[in-house]
Protein backbone atom coordinates (compact mmCIF):
# COMPACT_ATOMS: atom_id res chain seq x y z
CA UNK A 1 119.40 101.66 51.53
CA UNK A 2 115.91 101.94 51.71
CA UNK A 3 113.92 104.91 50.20
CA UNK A 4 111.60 107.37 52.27
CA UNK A 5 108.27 106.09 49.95
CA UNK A 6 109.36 102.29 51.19
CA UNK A 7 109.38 103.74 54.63
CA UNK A 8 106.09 105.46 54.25
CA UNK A 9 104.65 102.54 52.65
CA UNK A 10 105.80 99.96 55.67
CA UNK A 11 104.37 102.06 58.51
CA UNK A 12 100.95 102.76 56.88
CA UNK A 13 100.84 98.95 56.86
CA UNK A 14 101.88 98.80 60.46
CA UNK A 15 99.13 101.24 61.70
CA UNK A 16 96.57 99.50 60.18
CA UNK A 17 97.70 96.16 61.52
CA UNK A 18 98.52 97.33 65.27
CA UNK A 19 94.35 98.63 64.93
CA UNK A 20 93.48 94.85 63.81
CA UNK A 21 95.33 93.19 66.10
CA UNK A 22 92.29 92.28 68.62
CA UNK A 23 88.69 91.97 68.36
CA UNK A 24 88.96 95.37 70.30
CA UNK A 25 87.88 98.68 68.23
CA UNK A 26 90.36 100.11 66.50
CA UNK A 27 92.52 102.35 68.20
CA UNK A 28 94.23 104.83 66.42
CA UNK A 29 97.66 105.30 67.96
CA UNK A 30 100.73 107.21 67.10
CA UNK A 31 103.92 105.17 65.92
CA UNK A 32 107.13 107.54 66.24
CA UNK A 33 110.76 106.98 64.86
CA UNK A 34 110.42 103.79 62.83
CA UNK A 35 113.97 102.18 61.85
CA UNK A 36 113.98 99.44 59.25
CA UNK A 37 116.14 96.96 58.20
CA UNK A 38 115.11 94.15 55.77
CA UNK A 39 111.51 93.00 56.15
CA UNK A 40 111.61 94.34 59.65
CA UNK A 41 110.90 97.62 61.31
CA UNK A 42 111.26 98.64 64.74
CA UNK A 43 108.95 101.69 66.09
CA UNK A 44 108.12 103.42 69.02
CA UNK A 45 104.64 103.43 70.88
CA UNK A 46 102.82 103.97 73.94
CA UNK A 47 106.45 104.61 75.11
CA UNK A 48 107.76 101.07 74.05
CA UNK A 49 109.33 99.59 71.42
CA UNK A 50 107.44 97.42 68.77
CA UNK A 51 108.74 95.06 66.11
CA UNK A 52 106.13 93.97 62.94
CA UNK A 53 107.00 93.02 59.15
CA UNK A 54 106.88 95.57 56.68
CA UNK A 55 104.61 93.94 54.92
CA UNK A 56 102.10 93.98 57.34
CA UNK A 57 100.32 91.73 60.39
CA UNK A 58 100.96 91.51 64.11
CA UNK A 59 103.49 93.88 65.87
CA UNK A 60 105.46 92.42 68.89
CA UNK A 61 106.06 94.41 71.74
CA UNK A 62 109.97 94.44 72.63
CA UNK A 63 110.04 96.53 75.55
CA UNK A 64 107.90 96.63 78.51
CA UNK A 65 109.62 99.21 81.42
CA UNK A 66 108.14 102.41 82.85
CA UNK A 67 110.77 104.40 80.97
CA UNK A 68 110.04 106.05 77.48
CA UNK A 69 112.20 103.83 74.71
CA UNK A 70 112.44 105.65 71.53
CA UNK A 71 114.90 106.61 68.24
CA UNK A 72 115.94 102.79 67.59
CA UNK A 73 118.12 101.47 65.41
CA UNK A 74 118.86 98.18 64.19
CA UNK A 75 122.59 96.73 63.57
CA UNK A 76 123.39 96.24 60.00
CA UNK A 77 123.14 92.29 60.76
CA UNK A 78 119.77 92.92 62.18
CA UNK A 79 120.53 90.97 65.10
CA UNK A 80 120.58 93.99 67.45
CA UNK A 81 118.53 97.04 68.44
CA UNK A 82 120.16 100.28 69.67
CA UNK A 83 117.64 102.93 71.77
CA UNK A 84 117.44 105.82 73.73
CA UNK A 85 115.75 105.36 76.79
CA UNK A 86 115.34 107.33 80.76
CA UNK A 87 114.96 104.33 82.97
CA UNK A 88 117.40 105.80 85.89
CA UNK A 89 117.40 109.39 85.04
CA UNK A 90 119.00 111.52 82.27
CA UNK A 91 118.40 109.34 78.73
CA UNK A 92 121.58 106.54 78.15
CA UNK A 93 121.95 104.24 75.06
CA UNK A 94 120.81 100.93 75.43
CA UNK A 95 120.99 97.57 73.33
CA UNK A 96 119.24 94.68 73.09
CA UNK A 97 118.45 91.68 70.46
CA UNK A 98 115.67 92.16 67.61
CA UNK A 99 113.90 89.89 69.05
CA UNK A 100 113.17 91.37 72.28
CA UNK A 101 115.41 89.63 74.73
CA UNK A 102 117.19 91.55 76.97
């Protein structure tokens, strides 16, 4: 089980590597309902989900849909992401592998 300083810790990393990840000023964002598992953590922005290290560098974007993902979880194999999301409507629970493909 992780502990809530851990936590803390990984997404202060996060934010500062989401700022540096282009040439672009850095934009200051705000990264909601982080889950982690391992060396991973899953987040919510801009109404997507993202996937970075908790150690730092480049966050991938896992979801790309008009709808509003948020509250992930991953599987205790890590091999799966759990999320609320309103694609169609009222909010459902949806799935989908860590590494983004649906």
């Amino acid at each position: 089980m992780h502990s809530k300083p851990l936590l803390t810790a990984a997404l202060a990393i996060l934010i500062v590597s989401i700022g540096q990840m282009s040439a672009e000023p850095v934009r200051r964002g705000y990264y909601r309902f982080p889950a982690v598992h391992g060396e991973s953590i899953v987040f919510t922005a801009e109404g997507d989900l993202w996937s970075a290290s908790i150690h730092g560098g480049a966050a991938q974007r896992l979801t790309t849909s008009p709808g509003m993902e948020r509250f992930a979880s991953i599987s205790p194999d890590g091999k799966m992401v759990a999320f609320q999301a309103n694609y169609e409507g009222p909010d459902e629970v949806y799935t989908m592998p860590t590494g983004g493909t649906w």
